[in-house]
C-alpha atoms as a PDB file:
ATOM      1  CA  UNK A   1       0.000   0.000   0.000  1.00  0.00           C
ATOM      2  CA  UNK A   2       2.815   2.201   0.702  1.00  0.00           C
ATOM      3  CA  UNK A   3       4.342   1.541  -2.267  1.00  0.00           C
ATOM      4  CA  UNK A   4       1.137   2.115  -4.158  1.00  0.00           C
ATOM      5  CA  UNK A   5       0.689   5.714  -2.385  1.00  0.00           C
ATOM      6  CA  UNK A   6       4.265   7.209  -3.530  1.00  0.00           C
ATOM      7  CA  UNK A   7       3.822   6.080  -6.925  1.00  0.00           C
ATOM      8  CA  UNK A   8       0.500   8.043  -6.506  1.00  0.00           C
ATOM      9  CA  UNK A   9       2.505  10.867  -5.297  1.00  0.00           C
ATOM     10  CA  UNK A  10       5.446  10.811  -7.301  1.00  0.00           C
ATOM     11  CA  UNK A  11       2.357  10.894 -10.165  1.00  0.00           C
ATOM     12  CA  UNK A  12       1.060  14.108  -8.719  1.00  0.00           C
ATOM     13  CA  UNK A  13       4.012  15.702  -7.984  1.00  0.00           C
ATOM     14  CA  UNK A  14       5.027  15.136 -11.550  1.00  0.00           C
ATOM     15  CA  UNK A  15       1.164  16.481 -13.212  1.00  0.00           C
ATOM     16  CA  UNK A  16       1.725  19.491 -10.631  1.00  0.00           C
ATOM     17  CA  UNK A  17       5.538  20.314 -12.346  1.00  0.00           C
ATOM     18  CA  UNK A  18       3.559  19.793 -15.764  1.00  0.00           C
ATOM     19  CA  UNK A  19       0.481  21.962 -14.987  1.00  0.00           C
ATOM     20  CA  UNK A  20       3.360  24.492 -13.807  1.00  0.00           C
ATOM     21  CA  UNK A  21       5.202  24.632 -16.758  1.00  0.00           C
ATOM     22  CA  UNK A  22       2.131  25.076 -19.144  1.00  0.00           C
ATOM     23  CA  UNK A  23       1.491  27.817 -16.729  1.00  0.00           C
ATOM     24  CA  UNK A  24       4.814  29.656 -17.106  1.00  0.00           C
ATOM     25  CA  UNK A  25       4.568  28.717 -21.213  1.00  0.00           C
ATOM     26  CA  UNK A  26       1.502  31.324 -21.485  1.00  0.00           C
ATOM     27  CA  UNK A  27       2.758  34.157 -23.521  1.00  0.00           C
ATOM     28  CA  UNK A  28       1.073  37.421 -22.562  1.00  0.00           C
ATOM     29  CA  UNK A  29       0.342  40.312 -24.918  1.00  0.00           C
ATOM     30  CA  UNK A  30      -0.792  43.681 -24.540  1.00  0.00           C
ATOM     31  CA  UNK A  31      -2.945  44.372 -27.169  1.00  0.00           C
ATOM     32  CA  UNK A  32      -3.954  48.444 -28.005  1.00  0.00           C
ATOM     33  CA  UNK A  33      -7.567  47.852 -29.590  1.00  0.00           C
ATOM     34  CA  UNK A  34      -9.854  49.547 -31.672  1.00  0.00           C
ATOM     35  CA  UNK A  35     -12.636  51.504 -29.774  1.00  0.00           C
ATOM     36  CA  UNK A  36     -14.897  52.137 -32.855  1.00  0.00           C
ATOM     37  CA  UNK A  37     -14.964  48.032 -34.587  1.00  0.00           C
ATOM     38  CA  UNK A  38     -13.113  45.141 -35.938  1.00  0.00           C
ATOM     39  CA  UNK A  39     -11.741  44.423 -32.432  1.00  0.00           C
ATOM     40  CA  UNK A  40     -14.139  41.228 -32.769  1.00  0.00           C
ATOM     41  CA  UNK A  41     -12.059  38.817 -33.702  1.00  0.00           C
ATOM     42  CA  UNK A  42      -9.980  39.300 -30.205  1.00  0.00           C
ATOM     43  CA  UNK A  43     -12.774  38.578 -27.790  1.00  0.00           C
ATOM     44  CA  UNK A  44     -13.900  35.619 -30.367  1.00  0.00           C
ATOM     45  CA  UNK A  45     -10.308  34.050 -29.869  1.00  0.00           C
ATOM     46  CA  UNK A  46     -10.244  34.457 -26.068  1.00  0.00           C
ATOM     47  CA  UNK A  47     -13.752  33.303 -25.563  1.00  0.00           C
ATOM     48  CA  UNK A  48     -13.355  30.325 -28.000  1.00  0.00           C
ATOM     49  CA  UNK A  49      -9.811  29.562 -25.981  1.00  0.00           C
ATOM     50  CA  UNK A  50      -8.367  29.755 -29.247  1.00  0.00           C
ATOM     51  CA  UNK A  51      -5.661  32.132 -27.697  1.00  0.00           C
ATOM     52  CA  UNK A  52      -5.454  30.125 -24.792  1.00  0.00           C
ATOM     53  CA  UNK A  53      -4.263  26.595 -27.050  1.00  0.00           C
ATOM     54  CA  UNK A  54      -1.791  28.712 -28.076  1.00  0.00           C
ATOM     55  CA  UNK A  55      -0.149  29.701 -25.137  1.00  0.00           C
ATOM     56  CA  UNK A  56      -1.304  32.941 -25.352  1.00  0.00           C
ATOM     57  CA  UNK A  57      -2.699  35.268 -22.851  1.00  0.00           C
ATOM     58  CA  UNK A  58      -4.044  39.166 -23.614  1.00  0.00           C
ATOM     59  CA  UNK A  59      -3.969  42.091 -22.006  1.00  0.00           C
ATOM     60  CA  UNK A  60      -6.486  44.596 -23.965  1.00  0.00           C
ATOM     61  CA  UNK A  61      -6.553  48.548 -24.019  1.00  0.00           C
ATOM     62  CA  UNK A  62      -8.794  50.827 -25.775  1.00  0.00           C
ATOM     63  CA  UNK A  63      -6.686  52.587 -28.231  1.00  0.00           C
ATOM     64  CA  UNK A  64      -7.403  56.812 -29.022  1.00  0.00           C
ATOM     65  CA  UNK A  65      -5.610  56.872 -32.612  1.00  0.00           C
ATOM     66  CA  UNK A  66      -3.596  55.171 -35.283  1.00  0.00           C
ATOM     67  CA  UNK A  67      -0.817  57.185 -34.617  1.00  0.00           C
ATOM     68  CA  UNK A  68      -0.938  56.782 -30.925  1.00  0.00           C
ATOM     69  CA  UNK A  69      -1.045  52.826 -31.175  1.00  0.00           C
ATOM     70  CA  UNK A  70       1.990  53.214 -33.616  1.00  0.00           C
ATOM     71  CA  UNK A  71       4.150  55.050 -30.605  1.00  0.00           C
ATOM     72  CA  UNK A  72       3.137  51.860 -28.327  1.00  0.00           C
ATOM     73  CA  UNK A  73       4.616  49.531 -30.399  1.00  0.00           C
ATOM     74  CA  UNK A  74       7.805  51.608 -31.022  1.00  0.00           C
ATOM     75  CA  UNK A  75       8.013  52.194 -27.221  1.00  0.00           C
ATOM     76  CA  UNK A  76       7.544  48.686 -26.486  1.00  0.00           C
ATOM     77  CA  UNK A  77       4.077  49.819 -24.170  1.00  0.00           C
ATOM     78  CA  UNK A  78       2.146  46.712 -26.500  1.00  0.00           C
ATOM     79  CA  UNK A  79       3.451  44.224 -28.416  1.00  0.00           C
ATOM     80  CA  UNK A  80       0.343  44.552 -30.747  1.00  0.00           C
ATOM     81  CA  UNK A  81      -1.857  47.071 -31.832  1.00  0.00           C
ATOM     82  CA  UNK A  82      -4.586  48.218 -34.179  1.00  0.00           C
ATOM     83  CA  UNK A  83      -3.583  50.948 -37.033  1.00  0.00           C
ATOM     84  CA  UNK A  84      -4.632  52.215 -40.262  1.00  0.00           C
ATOM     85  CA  UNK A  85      -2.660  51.556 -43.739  1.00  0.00           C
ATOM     86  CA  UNK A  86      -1.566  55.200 -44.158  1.00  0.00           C
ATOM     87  CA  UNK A  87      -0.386  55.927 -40.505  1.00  0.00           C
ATOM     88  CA  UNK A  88       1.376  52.553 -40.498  1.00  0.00           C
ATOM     89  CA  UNK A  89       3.359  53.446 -44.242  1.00  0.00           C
ATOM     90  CA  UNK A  90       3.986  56.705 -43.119  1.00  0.00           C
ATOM     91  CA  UNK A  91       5.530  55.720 -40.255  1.00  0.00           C
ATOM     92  CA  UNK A  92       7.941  52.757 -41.991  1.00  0.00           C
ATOM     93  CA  UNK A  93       8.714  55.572 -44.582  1.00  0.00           C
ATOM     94  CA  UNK A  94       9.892  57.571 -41.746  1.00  0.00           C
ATOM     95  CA  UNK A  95      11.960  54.711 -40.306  1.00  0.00           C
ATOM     96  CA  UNK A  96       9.967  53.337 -37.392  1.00  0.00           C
ATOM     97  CA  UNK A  97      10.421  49.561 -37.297  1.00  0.00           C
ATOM     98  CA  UNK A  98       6.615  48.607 -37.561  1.00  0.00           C
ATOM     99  CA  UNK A  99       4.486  46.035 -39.860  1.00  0.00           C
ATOM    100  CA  UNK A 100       0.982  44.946 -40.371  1.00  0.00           C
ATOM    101  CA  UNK A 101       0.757  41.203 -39.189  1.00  0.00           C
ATOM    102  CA  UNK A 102      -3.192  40.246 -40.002  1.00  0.00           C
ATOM    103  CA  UNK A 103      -6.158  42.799 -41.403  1.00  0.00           C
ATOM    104  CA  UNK A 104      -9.088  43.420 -39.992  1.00  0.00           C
ATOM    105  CA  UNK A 105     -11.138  45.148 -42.305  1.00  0.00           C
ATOM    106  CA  UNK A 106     -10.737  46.400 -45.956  1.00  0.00           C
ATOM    107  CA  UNK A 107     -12.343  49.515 -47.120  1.00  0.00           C
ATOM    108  CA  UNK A 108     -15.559  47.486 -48.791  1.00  0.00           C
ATOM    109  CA  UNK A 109     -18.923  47.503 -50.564  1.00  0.00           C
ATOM    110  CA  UNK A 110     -20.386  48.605 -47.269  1.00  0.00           C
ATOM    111  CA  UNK A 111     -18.719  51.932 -46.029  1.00  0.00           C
ATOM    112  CA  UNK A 112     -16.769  52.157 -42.648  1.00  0.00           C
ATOM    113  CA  UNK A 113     -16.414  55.822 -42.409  1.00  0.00           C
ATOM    114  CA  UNK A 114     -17.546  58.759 -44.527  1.00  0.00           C
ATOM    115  CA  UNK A 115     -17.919  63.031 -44.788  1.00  0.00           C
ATOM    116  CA  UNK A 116     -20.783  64.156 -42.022  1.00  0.00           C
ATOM    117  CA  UNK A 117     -22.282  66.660 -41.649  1.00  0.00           C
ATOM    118  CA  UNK A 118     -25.455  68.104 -39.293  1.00  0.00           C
ATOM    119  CA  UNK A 119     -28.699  67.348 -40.689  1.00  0.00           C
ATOM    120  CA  UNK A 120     -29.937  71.040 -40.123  1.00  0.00           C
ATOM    121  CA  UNK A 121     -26.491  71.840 -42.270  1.00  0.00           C
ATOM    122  CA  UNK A 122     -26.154  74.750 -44.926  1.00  0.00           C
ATOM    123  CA  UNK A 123     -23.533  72.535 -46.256  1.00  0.00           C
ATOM    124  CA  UNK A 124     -24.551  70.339 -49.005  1.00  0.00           C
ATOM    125  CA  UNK A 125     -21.729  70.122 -51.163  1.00  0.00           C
ATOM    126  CA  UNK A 126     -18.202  69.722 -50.770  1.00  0.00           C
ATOM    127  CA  UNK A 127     -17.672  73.233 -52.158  1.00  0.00           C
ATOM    128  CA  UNK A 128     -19.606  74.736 -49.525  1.00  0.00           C
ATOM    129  CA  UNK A 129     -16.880  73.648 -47.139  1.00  0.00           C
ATOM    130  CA  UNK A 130     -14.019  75.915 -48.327  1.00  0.00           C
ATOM    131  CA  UNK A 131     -12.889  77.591 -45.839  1.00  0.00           C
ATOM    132  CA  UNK A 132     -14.283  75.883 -43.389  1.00  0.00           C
ATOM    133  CA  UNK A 133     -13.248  72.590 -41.012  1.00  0.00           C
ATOM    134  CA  UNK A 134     -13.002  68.915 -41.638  1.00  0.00           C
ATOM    135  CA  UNK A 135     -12.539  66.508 -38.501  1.00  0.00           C
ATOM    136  CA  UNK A 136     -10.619  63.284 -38.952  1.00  0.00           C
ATOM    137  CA  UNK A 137      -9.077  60.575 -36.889  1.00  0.00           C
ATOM    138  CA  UNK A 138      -5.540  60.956 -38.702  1.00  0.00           C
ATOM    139  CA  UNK A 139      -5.101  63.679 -41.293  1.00  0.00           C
ATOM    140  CA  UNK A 140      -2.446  61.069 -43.219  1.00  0.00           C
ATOM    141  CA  UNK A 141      -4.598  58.325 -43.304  1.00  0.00           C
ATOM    142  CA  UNK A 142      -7.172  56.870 -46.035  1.00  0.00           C
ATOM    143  CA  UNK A 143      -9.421  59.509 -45.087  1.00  0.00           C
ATOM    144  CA  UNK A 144      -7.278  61.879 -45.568  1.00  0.00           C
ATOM    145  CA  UNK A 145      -6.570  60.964 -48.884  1.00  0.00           C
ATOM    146  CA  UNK A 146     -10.076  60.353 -50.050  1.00  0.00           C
ATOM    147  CA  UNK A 147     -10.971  63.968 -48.605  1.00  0.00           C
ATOM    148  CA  UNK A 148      -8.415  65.346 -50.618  1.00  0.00           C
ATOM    149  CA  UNK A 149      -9.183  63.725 -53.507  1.00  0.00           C
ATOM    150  CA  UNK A 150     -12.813  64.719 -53.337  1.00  0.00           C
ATOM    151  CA  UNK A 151     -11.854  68.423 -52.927  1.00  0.00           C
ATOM    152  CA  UNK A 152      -9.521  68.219 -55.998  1.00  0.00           C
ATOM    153  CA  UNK A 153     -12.550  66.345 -57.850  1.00  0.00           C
ATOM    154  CA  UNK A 154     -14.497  69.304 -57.060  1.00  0.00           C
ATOM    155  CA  UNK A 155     -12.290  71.872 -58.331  1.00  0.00           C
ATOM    156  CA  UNK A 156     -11.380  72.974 -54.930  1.00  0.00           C
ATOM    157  CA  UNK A 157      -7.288  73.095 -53.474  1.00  0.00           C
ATOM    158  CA  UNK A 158      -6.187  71.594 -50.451  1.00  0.00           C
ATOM    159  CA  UNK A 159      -5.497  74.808 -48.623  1.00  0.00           C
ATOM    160  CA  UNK A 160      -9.417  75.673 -49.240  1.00  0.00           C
ATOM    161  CA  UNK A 161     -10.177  73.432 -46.266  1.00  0.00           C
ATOM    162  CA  UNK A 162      -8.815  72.696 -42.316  1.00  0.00           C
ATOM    163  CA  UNK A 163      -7.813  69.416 -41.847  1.00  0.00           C
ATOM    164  CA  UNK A 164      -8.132  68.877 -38.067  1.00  0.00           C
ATOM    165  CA  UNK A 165      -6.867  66.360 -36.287  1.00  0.00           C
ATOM    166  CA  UNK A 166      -9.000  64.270 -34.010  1.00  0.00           C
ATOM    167  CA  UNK A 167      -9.416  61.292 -31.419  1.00  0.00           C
ATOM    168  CA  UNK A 168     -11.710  58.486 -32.707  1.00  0.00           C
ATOM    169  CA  UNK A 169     -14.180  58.894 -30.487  1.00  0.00           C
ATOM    170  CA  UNK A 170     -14.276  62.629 -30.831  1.00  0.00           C
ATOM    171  CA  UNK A 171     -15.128  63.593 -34.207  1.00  0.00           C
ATOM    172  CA  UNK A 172     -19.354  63.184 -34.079  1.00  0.00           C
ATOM    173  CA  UNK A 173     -19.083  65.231 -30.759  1.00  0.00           C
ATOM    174  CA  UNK A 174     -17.023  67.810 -32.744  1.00  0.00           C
ATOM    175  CA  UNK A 175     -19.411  67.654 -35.463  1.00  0.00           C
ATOM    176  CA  UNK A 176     -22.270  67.918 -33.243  1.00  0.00           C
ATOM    177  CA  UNK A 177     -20.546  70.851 -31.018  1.00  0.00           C
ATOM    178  CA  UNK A 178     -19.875  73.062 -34.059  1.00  0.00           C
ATOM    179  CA  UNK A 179     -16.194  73.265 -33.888  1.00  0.00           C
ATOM    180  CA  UNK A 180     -15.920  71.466 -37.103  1.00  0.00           C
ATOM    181  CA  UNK A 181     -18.567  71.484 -39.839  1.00  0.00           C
ATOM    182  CA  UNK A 182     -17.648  68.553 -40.931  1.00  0.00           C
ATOM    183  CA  UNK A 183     -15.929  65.922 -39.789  1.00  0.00           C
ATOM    184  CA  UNK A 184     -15.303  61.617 -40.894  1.00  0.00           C
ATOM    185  CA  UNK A 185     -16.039  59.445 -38.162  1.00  0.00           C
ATOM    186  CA  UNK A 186     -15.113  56.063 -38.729  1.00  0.00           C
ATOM    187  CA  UNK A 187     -16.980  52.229 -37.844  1.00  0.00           C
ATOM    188  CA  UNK A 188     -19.536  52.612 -34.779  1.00  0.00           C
ATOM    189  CA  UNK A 189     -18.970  56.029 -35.006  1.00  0.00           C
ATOM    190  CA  UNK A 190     -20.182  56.766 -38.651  1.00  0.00           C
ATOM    191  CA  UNK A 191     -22.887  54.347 -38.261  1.00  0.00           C
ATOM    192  CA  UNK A 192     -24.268  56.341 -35.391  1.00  0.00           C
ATOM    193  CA  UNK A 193     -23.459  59.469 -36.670  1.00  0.00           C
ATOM    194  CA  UNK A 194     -26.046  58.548 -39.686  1.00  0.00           C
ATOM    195  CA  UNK A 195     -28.357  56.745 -37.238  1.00  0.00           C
ATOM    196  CA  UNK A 196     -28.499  60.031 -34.967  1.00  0.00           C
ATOM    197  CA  UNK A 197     -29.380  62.225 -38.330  1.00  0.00           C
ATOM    198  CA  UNK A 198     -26.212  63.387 -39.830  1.00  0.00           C
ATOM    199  CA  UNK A 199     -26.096  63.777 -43.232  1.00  0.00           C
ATOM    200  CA  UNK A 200     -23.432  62.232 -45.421  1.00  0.00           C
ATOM    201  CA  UNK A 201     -22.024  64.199 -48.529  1.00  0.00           C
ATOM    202  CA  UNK A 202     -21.244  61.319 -50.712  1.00  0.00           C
ATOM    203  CA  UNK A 203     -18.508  63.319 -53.072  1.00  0.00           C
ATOM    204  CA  UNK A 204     -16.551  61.809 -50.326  1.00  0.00           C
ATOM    205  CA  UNK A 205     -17.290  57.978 -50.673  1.00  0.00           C
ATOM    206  CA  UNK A 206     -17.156  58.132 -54.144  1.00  0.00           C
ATOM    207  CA  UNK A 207     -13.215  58.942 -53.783  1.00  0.00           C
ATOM    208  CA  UNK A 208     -12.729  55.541 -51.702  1.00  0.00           C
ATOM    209  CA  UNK A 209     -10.088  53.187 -52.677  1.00  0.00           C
ATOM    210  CA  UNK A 210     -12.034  49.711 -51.769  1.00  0.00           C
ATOM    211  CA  UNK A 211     -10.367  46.693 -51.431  1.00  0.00           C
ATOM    212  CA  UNK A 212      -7.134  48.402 -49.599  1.00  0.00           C
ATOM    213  CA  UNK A 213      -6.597  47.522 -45.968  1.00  0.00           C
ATOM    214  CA  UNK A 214      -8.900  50.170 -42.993  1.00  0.00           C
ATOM    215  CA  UNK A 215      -7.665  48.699 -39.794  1.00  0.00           C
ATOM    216  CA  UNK A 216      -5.466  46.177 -38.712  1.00  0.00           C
ATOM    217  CA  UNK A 217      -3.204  44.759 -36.471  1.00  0.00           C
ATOM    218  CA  UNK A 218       0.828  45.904 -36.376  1.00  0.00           C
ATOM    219  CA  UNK A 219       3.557  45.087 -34.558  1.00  0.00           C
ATOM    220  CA  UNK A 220       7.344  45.940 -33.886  1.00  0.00           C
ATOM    221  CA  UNK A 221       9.044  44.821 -36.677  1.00  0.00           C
ATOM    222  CA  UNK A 222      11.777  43.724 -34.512  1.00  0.00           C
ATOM    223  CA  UNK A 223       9.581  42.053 -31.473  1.00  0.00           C
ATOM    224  CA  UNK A 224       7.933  40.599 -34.242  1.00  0.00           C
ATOM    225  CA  UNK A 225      10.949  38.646 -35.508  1.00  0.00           C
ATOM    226  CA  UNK A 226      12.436  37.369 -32.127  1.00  0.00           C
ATOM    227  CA  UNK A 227       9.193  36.216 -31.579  1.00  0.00           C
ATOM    228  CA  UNK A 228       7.404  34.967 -34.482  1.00  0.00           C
ATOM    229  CA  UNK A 229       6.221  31.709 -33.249  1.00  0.00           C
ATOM    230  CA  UNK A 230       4.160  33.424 -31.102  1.00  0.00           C
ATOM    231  CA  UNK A 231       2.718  35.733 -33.351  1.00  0.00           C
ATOM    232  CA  UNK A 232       1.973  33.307 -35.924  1.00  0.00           C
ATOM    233  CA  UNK A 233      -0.167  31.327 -33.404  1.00  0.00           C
ATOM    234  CA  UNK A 234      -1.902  34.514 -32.700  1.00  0.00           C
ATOM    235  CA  UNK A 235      -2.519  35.030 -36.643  1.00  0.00           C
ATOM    236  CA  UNK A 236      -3.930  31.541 -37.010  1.00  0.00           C
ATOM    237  CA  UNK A 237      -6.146  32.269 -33.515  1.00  0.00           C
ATOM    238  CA  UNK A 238      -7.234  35.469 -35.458  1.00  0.00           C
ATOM    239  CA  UNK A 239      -8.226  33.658 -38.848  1.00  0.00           C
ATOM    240  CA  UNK A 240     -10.381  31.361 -36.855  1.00  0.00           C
ATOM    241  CA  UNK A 241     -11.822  34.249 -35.270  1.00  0.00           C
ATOM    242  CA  UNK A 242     -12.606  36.231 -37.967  1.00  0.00           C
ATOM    243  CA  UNK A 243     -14.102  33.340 -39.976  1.00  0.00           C
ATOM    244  CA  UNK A 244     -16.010  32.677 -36.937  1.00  0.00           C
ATOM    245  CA  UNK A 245     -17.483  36.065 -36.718  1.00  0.00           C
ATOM    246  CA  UNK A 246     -18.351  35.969 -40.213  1.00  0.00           C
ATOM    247  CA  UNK A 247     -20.340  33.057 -40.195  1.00  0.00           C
ATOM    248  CA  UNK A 248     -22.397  34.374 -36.856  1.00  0.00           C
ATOM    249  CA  UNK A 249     -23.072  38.241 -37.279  1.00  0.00           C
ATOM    250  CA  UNK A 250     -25.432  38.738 -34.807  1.00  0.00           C
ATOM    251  CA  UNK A 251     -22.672  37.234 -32.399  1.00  0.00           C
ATOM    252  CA  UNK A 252     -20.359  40.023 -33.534  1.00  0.00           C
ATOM    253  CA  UNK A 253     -23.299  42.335 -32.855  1.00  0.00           C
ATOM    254  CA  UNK A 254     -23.746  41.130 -29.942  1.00  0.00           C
ATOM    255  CA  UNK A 255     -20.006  41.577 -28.507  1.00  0.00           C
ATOM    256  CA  UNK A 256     -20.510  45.586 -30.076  1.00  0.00           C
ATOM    257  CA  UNK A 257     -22.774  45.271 -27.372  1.00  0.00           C
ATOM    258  CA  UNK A 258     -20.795  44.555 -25.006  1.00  0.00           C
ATOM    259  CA  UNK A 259     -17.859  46.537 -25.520  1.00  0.00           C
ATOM    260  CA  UNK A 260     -19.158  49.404 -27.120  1.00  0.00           C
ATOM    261  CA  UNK A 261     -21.461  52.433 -24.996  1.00  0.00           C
ATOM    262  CA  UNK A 262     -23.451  52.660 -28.087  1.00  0.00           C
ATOM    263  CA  UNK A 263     -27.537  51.858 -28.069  1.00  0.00           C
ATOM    264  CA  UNK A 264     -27.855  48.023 -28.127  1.00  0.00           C
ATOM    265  CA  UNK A 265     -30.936  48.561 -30.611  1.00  0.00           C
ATOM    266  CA  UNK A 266     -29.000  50.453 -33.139  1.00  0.00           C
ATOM    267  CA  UNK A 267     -26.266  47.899 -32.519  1.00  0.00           C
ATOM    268  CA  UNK A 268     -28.328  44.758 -33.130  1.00  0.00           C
ATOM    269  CA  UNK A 269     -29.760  45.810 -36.260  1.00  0.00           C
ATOM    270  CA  UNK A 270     -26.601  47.753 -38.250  1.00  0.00           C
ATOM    271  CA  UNK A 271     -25.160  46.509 -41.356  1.00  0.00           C
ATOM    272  CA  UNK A 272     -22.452  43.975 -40.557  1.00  0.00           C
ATOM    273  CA  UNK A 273     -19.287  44.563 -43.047  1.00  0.00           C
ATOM    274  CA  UNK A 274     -17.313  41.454 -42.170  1.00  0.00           C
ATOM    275  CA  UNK A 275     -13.991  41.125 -41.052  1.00  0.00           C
ATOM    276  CA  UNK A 276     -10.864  39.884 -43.650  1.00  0.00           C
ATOM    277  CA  UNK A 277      -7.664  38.198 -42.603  1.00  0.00           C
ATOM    278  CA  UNK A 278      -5.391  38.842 -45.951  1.00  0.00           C
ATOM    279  CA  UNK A 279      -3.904  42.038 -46.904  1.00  0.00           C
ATOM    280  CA  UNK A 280      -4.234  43.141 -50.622  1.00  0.00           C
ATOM    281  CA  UNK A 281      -0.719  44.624 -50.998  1.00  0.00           C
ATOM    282  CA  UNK A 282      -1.079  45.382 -54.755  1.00  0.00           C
ATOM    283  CA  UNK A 283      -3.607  47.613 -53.469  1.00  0.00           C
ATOM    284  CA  UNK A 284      -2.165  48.989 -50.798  1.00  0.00           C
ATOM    285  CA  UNK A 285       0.682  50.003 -53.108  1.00  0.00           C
ATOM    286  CA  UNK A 286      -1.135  51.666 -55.170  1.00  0.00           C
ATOM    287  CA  UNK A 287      -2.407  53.926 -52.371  1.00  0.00           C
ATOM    288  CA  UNK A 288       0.827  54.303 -51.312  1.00  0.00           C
ATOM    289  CA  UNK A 289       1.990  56.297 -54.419  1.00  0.00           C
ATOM    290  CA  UNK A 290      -0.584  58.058 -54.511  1.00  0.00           C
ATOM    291  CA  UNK A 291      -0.243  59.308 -50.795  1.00  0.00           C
ATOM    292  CA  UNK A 292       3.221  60.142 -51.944  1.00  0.00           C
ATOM    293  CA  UNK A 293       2.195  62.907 -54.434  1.00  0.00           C
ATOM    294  CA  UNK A 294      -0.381  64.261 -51.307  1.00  0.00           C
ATOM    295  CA  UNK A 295       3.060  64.276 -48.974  1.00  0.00           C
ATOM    296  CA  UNK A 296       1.465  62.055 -46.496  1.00  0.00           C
ATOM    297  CA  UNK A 297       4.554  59.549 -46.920  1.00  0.00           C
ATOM    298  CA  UNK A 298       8.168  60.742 -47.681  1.00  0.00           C
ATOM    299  CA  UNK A 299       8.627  57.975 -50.274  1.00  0.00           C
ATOM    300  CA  UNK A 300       6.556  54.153 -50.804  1.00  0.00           C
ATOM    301  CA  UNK A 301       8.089  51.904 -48.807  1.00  0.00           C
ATOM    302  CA  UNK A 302       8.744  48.160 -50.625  1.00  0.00           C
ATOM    303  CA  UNK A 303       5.604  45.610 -49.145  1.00  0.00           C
ATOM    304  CA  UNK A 304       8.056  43.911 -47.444  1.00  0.00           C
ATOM    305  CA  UNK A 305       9.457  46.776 -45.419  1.00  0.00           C
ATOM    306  CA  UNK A 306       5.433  47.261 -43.596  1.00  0.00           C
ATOM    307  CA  UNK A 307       4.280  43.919 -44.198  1.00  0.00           C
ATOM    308  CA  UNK A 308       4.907  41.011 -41.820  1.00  0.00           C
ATOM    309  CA  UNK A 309       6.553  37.820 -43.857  1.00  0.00           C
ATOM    310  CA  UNK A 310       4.219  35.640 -41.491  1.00  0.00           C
ATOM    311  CA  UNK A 311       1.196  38.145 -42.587  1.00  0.00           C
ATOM    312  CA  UNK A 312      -1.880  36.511 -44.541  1.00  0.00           C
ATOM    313  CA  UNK A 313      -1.618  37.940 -48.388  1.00  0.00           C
ATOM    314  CA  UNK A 314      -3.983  37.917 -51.343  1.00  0.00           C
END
């Protein structure tokens, strides 16, 4: 019997050391999130476990900007974070050491962001905003060059408007406030700003580039190569995700819900524009000379410069 109870122990002991080691084995990553959409796919992952078989733990924060979640990478504050294309090339172009490692939404057949303005407005073309203010979440960004190249459409220079600069979550209230008179709020934010009566001028949407990368999730190019076997479990974790949440929208809805302070009945019934895994970097590259002749990049970057080699591609 006694014999029988230390191989019983010796047997615990040993699933303890075991249960202790896949313990310490848990990778955890600060992740800077999206506060306006395609943050889905993260709380998918965790609640699936998919994360979890991985070895992965996260840590997320509500991001304010692109920019901003660019400076936490480079700073080391998270080890991923979500971003826009132009930001993100802009930054590269500059030097920074940072690359996109798995989308999260393309600009698409439904629209993620477009030109507000109040419903009571005197504005109803794009001409009636020279002189006057345009709010944005990132003036070198994809809005920013769609904005641009709506005012150029229309005849109008860049200098006839005021770009201003703005967190995500404060463009509608700048709209609504007066200090700009127009401004492009982007996801939740432009679906609410429509919902709550704003008006959209569509000169703006028709300038969109679809197809090219909206938000997504970066890294440090150099964390991102001493550690690459973690982050490619965390892109497969993410492909799961986001095939998940595109095969159950009202689930997706449902964490908007949850994570988001806007009504759950506007919420439950908005259009759902899916989330994509693969980057179109023919695309992309096309926006990026373009941005180069606005002087939102100092010169286009080769893919492989922004883009993760681990990254899912078209």
């Amino acid at each position: 019997m006694t014999k029988i109870w230390t191989k019983l122990g010796i047997a615990a002991a040993v699933a303890l050391t075991a249960g202790s080691a896949i313990a310490q084995e848990m990778t955890k990553l600060r992740i800077n999130r999206s506060p306006v959409g395609q943050f889905q796919g993260l709380i998918i992952a965790q609640q699936q476990g998919w994360f979890a078989e991985r070895g992965i733990e996260i840590e997320l924060a509500i991001g304010t900007s692109p920019d901003a979640a660019i400076a936490e990478l480079i700073s080391g504050q998270s080890q991923i974070a979500m971003t826009g294309a132009v930001p993100l090339v802009a930054a590269v172009a500059n030097g920074a050491p940072v690359v996109a490692v798995i989308n999260g939404q393309d600009d698409g057949d439904i629209p993620t962001h477009g030109l507000l303005v109040m419903g009571d407005s005197p504005v109803q073309a794009i001409t009636d905003l020279k002189g006057k203010k345009i709010g944005l979440p990132g003036i070198a960004s994809p809005q920013g060059h769609s904005v641009l190249k709506a005012i150029e459409a229309a005849g109008m220079k860049r200098d006839d408007v005021e770009l201003v600069n703005l967190p995500f979550p404060g463009v509608n209230a700048a709209i609504e406030s007066g200090a700009v008179d127009a401004g492009i709020p982007i996801g939740l934010f432009f679906d609410f700003g429509k919902a709550g009566g704003m008006r959209e001028l569509t000169e703006y949407s028709d300038q969109v580039i679809k197809g090219v990368p909206a938000v997504f999730f970066a890294a440090n190019k150099e964390w991102a190569t001493e550690n690459a076997e973690v982050l490619s479990k965390f892109v497969e974790a993410m492909e799961m995700a986001h095939d998940w949440a595109n095969a159950n929208p009202d689930a997706v809805r449902q964490i908007d819900v949850e994570n988001t302070p806007l009504p759950p009945d506007y919420l439950m019934s908005r259009p759902y524009a899916g989330l994509q895994s693969k980057f179109n970097t023919e695309l992309w590259n096309e926006l990026n000379e373009g941005l180069a002749g606005y002087g939102f990049i100092s010169r286009v970057p080769a893919i492989d410069e922004y883009v993760w080699s681990g990254a899912p591609r078209h």
